[in-house]
N, C-alpha and C. Protein backbone atom coordinates (compact mmCIF):
# COMPACT_ATOMS: atom_id res chain seq x y z
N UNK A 1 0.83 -1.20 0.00
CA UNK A 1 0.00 0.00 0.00
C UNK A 1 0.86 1.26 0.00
N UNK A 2 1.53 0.97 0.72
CA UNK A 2 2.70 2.31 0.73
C UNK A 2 3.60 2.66 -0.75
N UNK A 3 3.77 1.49 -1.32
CA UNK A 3 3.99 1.50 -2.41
C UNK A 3 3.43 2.42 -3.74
N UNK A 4 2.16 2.12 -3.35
CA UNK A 4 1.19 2.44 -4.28
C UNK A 4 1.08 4.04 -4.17
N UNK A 5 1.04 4.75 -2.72
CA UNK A 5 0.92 5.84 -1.99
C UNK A 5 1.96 6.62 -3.17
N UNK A 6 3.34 6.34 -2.20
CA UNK A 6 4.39 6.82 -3.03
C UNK A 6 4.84 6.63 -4.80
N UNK A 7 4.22 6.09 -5.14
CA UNK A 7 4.40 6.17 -6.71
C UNK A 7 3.01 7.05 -7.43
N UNK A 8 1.76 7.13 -6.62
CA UNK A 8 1.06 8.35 -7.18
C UNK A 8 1.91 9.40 -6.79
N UNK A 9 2.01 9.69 -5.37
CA UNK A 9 2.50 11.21 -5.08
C UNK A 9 4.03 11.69 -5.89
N UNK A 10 5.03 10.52 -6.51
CA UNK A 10 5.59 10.93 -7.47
C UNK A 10 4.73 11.52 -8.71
N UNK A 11 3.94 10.82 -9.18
CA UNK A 11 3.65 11.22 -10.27
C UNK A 11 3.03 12.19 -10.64
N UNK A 12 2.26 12.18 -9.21
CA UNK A 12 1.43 13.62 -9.55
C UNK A 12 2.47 15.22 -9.36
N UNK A 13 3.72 14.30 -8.82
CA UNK A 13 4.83 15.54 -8.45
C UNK A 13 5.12 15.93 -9.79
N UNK A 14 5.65 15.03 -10.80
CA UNK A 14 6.48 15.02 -12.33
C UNK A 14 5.30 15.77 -12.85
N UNK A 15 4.06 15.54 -12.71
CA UNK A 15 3.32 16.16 -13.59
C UNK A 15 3.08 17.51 -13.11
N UNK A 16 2.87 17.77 -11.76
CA UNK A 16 2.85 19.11 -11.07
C UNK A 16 3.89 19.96 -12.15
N UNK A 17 5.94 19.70 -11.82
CA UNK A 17 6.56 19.91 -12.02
C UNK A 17 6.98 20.49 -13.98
N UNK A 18 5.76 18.82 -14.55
CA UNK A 18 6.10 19.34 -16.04
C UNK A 18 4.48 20.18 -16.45
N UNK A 19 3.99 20.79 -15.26
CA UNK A 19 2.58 21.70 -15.65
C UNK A 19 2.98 22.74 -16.05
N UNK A 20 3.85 23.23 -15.05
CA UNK A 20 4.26 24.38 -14.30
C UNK A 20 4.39 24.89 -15.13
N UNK A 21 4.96 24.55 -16.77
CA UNK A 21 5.47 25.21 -17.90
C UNK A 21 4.12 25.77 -19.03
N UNK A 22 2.77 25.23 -18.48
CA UNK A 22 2.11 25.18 -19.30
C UNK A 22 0.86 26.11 -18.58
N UNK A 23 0.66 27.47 -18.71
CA UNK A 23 -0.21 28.38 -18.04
C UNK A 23 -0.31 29.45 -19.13
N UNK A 24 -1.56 29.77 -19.19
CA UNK A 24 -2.14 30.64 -20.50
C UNK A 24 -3.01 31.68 -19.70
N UNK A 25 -3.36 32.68 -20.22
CA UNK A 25 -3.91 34.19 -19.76
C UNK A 25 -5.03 33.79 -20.93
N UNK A 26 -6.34 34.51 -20.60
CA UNK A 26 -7.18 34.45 -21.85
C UNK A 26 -7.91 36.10 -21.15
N UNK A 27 -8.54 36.57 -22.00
CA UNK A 27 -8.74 37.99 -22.27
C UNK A 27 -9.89 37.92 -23.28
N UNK A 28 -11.43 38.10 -22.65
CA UNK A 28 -12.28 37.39 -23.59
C UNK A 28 -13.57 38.87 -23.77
N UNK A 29 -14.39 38.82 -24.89
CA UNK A 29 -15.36 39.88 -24.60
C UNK A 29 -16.68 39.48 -24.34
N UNK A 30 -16.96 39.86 -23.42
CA UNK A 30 -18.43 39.02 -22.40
C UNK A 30 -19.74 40.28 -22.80
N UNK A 31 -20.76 39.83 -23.77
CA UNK A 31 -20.26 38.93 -24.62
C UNK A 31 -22.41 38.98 -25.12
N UNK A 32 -22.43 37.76 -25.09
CA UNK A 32 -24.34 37.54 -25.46
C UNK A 32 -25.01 36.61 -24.39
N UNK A 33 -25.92 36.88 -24.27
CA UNK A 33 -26.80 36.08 -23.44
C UNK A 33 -27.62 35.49 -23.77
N UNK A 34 -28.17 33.91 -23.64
CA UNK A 34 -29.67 33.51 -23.76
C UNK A 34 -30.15 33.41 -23.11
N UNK A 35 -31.61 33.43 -22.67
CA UNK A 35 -32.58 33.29 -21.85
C UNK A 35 -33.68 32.50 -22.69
N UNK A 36 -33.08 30.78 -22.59
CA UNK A 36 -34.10 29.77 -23.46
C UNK A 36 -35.33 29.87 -23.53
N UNK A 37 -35.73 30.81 -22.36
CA UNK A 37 -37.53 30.67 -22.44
C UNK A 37 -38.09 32.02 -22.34
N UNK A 38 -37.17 32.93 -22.57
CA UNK A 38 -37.53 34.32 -22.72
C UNK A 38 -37.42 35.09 -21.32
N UNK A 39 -38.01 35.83 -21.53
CA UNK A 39 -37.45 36.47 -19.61
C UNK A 39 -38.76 37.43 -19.54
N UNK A 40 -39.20 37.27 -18.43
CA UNK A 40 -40.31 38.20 -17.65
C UNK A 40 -40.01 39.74 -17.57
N UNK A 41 -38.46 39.95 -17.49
CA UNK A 41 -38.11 41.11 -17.76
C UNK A 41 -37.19 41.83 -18.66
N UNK A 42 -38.11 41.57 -20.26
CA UNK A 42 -37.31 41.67 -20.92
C UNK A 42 -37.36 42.97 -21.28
N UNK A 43 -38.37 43.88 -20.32
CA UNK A 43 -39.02 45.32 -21.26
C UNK A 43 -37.72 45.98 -20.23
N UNK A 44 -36.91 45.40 -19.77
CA UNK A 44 -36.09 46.20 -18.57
C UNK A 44 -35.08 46.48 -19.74
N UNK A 45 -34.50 45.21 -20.88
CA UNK A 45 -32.91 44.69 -21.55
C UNK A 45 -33.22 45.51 -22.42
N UNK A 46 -32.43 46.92 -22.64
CA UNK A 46 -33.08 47.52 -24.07
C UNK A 46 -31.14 47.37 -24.81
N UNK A 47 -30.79 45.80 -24.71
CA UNK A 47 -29.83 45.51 -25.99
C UNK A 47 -30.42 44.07 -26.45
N UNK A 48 -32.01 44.46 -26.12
CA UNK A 48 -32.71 43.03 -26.59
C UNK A 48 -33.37 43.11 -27.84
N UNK A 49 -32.61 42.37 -29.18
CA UNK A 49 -33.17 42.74 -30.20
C UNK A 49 -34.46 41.81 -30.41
N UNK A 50 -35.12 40.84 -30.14
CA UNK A 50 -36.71 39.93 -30.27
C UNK A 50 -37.34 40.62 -29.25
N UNK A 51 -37.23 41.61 -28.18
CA UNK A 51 -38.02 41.95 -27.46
C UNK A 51 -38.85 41.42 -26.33
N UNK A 52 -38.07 40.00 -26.60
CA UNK A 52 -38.74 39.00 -25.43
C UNK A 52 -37.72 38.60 -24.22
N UNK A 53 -36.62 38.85 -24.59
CA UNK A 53 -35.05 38.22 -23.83
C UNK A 53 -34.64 37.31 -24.13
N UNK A 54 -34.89 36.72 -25.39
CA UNK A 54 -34.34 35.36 -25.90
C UNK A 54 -32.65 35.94 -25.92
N UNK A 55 -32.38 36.95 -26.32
CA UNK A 55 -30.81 36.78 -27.41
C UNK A 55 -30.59 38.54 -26.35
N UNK A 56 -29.67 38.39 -25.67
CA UNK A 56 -29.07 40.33 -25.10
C UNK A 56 -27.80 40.55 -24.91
N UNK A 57 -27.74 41.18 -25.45
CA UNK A 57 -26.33 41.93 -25.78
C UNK A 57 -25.78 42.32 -24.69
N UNK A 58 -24.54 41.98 -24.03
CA UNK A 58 -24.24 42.17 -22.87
C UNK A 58 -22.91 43.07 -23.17
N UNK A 59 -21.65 44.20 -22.47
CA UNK A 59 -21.12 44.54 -22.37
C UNK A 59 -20.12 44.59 -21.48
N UNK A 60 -19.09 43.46 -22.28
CA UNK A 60 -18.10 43.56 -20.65
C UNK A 60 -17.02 42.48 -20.84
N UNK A 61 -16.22 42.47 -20.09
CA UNK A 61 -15.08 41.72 -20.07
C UNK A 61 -14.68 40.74 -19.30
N UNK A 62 -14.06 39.68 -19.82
CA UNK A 62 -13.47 38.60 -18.48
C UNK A 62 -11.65 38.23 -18.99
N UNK A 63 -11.08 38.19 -17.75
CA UNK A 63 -9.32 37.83 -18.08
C UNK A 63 -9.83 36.65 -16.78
N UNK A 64 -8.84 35.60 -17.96
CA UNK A 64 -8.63 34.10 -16.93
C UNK A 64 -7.39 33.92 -16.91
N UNK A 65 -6.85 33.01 -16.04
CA UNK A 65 -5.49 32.41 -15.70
C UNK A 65 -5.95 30.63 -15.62
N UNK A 66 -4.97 30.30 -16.48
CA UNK A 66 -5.09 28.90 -16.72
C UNK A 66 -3.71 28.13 -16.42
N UNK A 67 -3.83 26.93 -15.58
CA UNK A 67 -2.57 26.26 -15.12
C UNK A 67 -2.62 24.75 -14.97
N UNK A 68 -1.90 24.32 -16.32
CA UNK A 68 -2.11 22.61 -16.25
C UNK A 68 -1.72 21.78 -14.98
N UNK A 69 -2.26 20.90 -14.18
CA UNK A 69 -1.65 20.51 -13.46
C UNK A 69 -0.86 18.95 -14.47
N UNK A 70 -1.80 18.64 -14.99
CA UNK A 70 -1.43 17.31 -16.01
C UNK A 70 -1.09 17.92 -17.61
N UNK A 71 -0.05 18.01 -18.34
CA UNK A 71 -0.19 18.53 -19.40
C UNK A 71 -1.14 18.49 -20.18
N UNK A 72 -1.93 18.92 -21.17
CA UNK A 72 -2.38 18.64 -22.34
C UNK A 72 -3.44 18.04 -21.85
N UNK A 73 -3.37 18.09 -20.22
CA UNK A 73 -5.23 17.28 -19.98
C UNK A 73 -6.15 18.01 -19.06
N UNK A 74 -5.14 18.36 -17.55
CA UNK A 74 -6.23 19.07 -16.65
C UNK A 74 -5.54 20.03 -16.17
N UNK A 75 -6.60 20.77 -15.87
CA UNK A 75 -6.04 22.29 -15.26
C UNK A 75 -6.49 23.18 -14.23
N UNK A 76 -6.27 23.72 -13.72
CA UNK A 76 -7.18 24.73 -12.99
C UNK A 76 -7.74 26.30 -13.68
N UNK A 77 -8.89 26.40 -13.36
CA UNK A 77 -8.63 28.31 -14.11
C UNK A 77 -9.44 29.15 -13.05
N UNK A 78 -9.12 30.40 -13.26
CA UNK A 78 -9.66 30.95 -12.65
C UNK A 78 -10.11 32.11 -13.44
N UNK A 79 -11.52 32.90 -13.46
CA UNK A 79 -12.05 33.87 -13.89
C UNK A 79 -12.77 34.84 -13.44
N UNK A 80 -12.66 36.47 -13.80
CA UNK A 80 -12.81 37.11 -13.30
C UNK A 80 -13.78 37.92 -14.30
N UNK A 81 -15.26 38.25 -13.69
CA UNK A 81 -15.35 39.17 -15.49
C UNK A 81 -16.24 40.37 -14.45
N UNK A 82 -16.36 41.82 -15.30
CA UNK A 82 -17.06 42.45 -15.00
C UNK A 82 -17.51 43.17 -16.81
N UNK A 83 -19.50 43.40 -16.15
CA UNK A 83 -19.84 43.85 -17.56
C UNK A 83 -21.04 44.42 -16.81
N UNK A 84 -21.84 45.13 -18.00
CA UNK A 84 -23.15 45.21 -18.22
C UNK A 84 -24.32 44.36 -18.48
N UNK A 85 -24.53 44.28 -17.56
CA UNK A 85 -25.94 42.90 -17.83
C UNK A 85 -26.64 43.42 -18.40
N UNK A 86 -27.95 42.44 -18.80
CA UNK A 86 -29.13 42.35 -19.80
C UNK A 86 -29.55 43.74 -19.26
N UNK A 87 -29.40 44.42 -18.11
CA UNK A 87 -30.45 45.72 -17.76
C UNK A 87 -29.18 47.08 -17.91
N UNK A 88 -28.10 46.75 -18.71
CA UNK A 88 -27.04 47.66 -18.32
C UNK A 88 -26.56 48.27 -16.99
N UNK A 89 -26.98 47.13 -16.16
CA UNK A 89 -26.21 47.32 -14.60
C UNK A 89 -24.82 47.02 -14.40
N UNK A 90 -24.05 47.63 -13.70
CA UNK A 90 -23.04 47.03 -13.38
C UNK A 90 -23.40 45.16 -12.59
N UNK A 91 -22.74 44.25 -13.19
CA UNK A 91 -22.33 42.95 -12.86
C UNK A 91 -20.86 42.22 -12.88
N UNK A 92 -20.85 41.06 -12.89
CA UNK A 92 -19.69 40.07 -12.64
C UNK A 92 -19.87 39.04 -12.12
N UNK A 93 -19.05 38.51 -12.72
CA UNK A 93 -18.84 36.80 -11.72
C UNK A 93 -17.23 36.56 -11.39
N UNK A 94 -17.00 35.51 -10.44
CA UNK A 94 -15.81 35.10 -9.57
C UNK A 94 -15.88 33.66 -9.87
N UNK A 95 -15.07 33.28 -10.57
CA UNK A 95 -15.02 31.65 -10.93
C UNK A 95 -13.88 30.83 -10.79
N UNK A 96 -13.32 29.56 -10.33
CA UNK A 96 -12.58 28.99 -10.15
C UNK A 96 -12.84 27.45 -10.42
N UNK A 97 -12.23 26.73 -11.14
CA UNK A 97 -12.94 25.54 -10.94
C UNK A 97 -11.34 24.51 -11.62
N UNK A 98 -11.73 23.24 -11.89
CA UNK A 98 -10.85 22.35 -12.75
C UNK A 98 -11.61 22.29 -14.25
N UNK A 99 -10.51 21.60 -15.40
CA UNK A 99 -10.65 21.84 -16.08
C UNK A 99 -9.98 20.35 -17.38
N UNK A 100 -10.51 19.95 -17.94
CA UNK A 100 -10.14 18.94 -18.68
C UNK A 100 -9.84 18.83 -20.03
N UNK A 101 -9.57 18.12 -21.30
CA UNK A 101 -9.58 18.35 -22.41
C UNK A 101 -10.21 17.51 -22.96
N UNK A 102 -11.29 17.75 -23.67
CA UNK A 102 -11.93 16.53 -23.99
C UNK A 102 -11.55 16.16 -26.02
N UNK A 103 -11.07 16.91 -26.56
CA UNK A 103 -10.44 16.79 -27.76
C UNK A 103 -9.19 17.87 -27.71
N UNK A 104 -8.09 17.33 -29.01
CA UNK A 104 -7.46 18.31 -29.53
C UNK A 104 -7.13 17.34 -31.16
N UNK A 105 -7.39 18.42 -31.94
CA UNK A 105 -7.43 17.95 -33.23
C UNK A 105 -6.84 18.87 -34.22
N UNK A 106 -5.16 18.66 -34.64
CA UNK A 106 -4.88 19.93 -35.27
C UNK A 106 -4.99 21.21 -34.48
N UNK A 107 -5.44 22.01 -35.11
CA UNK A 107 -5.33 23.37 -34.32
C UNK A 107 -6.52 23.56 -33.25
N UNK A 108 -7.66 22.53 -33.55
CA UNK A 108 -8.59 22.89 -32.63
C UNK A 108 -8.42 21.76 -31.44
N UNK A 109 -9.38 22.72 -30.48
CA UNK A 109 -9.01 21.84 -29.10
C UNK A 109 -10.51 22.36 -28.34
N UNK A 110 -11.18 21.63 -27.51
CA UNK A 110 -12.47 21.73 -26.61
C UNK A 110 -11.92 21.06 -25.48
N UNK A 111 -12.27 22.49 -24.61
CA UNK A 111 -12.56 22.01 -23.13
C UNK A 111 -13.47 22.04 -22.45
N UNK A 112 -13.47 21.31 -21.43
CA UNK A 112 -14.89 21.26 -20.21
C UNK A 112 -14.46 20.99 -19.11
N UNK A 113 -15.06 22.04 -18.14
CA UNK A 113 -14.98 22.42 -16.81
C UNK A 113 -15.91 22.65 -15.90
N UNK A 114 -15.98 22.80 -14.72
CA UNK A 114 -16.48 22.64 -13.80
C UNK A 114 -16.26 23.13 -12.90
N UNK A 115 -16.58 23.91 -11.62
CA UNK A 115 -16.34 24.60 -10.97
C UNK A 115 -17.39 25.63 -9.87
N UNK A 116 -17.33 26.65 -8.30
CA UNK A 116 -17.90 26.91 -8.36
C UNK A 116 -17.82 28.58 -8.82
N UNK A 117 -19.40 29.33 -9.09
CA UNK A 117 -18.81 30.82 -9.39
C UNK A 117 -20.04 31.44 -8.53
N UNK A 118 -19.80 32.64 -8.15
CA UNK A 118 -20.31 33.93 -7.63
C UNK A 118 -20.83 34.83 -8.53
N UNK A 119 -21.80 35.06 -8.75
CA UNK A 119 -22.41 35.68 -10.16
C UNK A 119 -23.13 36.95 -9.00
N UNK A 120 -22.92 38.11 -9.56
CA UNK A 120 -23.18 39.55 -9.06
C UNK A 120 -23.86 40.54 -9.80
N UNK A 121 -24.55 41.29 -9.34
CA UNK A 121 -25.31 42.27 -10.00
C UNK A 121 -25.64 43.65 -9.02
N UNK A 122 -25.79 44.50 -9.35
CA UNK A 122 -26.46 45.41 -8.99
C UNK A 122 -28.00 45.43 -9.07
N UNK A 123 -29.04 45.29 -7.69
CA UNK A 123 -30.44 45.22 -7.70
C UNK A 123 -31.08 45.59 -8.11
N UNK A 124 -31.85 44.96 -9.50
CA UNK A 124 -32.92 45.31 -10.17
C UNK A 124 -34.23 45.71 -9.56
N UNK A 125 -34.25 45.37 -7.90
CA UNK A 125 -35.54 45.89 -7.27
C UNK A 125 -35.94 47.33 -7.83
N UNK A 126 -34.74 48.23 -8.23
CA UNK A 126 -34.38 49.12 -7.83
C UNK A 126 -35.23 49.65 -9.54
N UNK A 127 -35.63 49.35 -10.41
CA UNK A 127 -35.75 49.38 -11.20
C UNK A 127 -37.46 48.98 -11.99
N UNK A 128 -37.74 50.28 -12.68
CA UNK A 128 -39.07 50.26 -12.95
C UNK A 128 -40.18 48.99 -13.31
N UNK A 129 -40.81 48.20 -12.65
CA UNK A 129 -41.23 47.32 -13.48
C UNK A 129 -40.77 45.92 -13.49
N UNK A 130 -39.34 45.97 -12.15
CA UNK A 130 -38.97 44.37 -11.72
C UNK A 130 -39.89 43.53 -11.58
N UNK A 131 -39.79 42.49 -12.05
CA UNK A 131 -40.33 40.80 -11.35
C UNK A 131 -39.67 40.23 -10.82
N UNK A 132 -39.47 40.44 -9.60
CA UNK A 132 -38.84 39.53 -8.98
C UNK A 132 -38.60 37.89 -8.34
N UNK A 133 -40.38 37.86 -9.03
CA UNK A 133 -40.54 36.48 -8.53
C UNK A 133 -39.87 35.66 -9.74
N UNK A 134 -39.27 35.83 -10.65
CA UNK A 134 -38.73 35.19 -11.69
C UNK A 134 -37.18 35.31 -11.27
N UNK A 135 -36.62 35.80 -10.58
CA UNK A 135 -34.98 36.01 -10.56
C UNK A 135 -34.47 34.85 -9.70
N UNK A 136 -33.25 34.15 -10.23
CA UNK A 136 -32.39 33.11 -9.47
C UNK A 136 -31.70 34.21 -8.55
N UNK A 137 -31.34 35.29 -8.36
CA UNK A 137 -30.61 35.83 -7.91
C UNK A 137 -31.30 35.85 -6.10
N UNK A 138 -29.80 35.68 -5.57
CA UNK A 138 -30.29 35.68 -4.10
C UNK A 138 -30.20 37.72 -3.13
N UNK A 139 -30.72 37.77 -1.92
CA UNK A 139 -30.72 39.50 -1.95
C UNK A 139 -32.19 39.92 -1.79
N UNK A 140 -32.12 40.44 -0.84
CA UNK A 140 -33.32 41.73 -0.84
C UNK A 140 -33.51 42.37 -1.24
N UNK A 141 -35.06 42.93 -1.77
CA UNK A 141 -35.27 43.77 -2.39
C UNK A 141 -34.62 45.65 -1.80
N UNK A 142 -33.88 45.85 -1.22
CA UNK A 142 -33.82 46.58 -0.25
C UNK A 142 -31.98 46.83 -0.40
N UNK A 143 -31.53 45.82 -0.32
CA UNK A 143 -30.02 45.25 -0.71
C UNK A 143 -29.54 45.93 -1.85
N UNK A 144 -28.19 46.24 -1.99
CA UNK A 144 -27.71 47.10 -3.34
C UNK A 144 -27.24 46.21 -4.23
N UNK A 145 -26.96 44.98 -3.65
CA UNK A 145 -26.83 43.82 -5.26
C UNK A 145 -27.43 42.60 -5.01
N UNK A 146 -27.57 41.90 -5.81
CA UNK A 146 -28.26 41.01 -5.60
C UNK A 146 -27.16 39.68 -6.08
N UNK A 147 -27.04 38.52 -5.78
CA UNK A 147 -26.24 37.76 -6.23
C UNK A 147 -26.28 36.35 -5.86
N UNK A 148 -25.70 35.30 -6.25
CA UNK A 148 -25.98 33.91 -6.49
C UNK A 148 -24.70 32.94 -6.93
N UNK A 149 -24.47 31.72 -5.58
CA UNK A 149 -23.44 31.22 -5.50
C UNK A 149 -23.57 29.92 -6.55
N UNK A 150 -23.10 29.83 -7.52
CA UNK A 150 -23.54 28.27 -8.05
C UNK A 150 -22.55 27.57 -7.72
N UNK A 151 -22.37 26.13 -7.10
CA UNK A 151 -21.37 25.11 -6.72
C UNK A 151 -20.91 24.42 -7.84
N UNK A 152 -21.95 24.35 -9.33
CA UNK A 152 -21.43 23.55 -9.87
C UNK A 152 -21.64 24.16 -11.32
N UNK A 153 -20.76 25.16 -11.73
CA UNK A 153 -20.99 25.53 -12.68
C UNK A 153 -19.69 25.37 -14.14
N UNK A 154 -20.67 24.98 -15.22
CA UNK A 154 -20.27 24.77 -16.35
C UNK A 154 -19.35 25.55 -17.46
N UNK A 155 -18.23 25.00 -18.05
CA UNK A 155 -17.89 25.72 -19.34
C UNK A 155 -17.50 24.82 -20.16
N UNK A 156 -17.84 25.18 -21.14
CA UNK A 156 -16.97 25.07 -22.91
C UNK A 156 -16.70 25.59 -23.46
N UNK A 157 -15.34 25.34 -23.82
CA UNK A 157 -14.16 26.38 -24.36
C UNK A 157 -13.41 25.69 -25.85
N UNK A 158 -14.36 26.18 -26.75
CA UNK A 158 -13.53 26.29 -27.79
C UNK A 158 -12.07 27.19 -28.65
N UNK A 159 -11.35 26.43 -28.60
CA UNK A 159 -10.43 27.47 -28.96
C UNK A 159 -9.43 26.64 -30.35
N UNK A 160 -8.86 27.93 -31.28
CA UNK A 160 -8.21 27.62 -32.78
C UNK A 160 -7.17 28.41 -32.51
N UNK A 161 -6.23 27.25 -32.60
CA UNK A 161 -4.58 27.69 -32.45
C UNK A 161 -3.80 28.71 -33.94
N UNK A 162 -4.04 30.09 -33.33
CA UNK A 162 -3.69 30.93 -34.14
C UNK A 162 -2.21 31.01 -34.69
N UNK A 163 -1.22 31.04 -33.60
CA UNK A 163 0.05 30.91 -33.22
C UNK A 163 0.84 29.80 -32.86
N UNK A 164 1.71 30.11 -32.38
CA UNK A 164 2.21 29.12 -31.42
C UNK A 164 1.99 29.24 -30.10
N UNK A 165 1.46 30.55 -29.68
CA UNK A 165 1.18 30.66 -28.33
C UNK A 165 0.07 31.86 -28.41
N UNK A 166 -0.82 31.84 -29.24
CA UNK A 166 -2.08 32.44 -29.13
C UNK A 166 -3.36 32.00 -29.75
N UNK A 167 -4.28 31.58 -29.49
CA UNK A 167 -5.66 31.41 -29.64
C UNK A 167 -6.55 32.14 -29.62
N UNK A 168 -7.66 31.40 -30.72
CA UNK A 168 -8.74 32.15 -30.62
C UNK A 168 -9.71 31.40 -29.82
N UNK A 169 -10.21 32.11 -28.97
CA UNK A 169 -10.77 30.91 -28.03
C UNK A 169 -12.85 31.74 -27.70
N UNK A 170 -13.56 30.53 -27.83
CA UNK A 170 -15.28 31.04 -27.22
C UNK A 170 -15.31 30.13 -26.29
N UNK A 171 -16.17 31.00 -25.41
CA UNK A 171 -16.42 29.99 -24.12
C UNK A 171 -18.13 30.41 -24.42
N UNK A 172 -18.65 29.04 -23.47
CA UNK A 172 -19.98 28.72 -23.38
C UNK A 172 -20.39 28.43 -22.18
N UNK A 173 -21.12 28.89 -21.67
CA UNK A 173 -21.25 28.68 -20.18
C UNK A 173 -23.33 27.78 -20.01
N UNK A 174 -22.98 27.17 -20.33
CA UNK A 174 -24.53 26.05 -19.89
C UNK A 174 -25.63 26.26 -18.99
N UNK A 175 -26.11 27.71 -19.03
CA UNK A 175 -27.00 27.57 -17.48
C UNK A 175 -28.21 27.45 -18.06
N UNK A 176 -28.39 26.48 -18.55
CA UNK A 176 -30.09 25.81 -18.88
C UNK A 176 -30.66 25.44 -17.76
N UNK A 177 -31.86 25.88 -17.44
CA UNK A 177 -32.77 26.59 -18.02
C UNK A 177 -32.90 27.87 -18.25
N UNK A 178 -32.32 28.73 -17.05
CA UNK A 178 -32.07 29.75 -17.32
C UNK A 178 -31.54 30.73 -17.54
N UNK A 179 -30.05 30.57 -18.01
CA UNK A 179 -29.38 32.00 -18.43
C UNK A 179 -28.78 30.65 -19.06
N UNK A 180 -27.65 31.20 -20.24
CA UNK A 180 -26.95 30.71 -21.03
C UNK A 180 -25.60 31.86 -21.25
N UNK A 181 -24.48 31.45 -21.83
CA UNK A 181 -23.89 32.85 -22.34
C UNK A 181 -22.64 32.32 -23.10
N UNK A 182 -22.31 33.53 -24.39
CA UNK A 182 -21.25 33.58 -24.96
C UNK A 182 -20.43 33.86 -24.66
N UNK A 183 -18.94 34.33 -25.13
CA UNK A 183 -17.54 35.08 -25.23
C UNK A 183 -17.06 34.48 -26.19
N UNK A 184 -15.89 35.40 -26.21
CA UNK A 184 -14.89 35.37 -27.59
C UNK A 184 -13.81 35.83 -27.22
N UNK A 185 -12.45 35.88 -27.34
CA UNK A 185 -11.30 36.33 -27.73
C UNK A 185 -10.00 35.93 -27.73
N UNK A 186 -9.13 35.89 -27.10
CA UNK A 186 -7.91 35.50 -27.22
C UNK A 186 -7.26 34.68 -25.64
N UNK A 187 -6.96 33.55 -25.77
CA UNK A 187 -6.00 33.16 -24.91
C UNK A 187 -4.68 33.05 -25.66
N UNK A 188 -3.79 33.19 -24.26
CA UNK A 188 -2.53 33.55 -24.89
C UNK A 188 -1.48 32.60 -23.58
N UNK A 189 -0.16 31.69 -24.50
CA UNK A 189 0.27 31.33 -23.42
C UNK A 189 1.24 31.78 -22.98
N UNK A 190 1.80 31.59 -22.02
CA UNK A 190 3.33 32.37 -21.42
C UNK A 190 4.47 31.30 -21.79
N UNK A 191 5.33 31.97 -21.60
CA UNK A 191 6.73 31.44 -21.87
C UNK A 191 7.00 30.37 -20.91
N UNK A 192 7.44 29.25 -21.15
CA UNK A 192 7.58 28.24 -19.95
C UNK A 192 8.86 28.71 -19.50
N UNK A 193 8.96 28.33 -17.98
CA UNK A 193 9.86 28.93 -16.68
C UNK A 193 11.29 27.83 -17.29
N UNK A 194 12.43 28.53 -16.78
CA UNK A 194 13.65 27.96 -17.66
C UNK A 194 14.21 27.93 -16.22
């Protein structure tokens, strides 16, 4: 048994050791939103072009840090975004999770992750015409933001190897039933440590 002990904790050392070289920055523009079943408050989203909240134009940014622990397979990331939500409020989310590869083919490569995130907003109570009985968001009406911890939240990350050390990369974030969302832009990797 001890055996066994000590020849994972090598390995997971060598792989720790040959990760270390492999950590990418991504820098993405956040981006579009779906709302699969339309939204109760869609007369609030005026970057809603169907008028119902299916499809909203969101405004805003996210920078991640990405760090293989296993090369070419798993990783950790962490993400940070702040934007304009569907109501042009100030928002954001706080994300951290692991991260896997489930293809790489030529220049393209898909990942999927898992993780939990902190999703933030500024309180729509506050705002003509809220429904609040429709919002996942946790917060009083009374409260200056309103916000919501998910434990187990989703990504897919497509990305096309532009460079040798830059990508074009979309992420997809899965919150069926109700919110969904795009991005787009560039991950980029760093120089491995010498």
């Amino acid at each position: 048994m001890k055996n066994w002990i000590l020849l994972t904790l090598l390995f997971l050392g060598c792989s720790w050791a040959q990760a270390q070289h492999r950590r990418n920055v991504n820098f993405k523009y956040f981006g579009l939103t779906l709302h699969p079943k339309g939204d109760d408050n869609a007369e609030l989203m005026p970057l809603n072009p169907d008028g119902k909240g299916y499809l909203v134009l969101n405004i805003g940014a996210s920078v991640g840090y990405e760090h293989f622990i296993v090369p070419d397979k798993f990783s950790v990331k962490a993400i940070q975004a702040f934007y304009a939500d569907c109501a042009l409020r100030f928002a954001g989310f706080t994300h951290l999770g692991l991260r896997g590869v489930v293809f790489t083919l030529g220049r393209h490569s898909l990942n999927g992750g898992i993780g939990p995130t902190l999703v933030y907003r500024r309180n729509w109570s506050e705002l003509e015409g809220y429904n609040v009985s429709t919002s996942f968001f946790g917060g009083d009406p009374e409260d200056k933001w309103q916000y919501k911890m998910i434990w187990y939240a989703g990504e897919f990350e497509y990305n096309y190897r532009l460079s040798d050390r830059t990508d074009f990369s979309v992420s997809f974030v899965p919150g069926y039933p109700d919110i969904m969302s795009l991005s787009f832009g560039v991950r980029y990797w760093l120089k491995e440590k010498i």
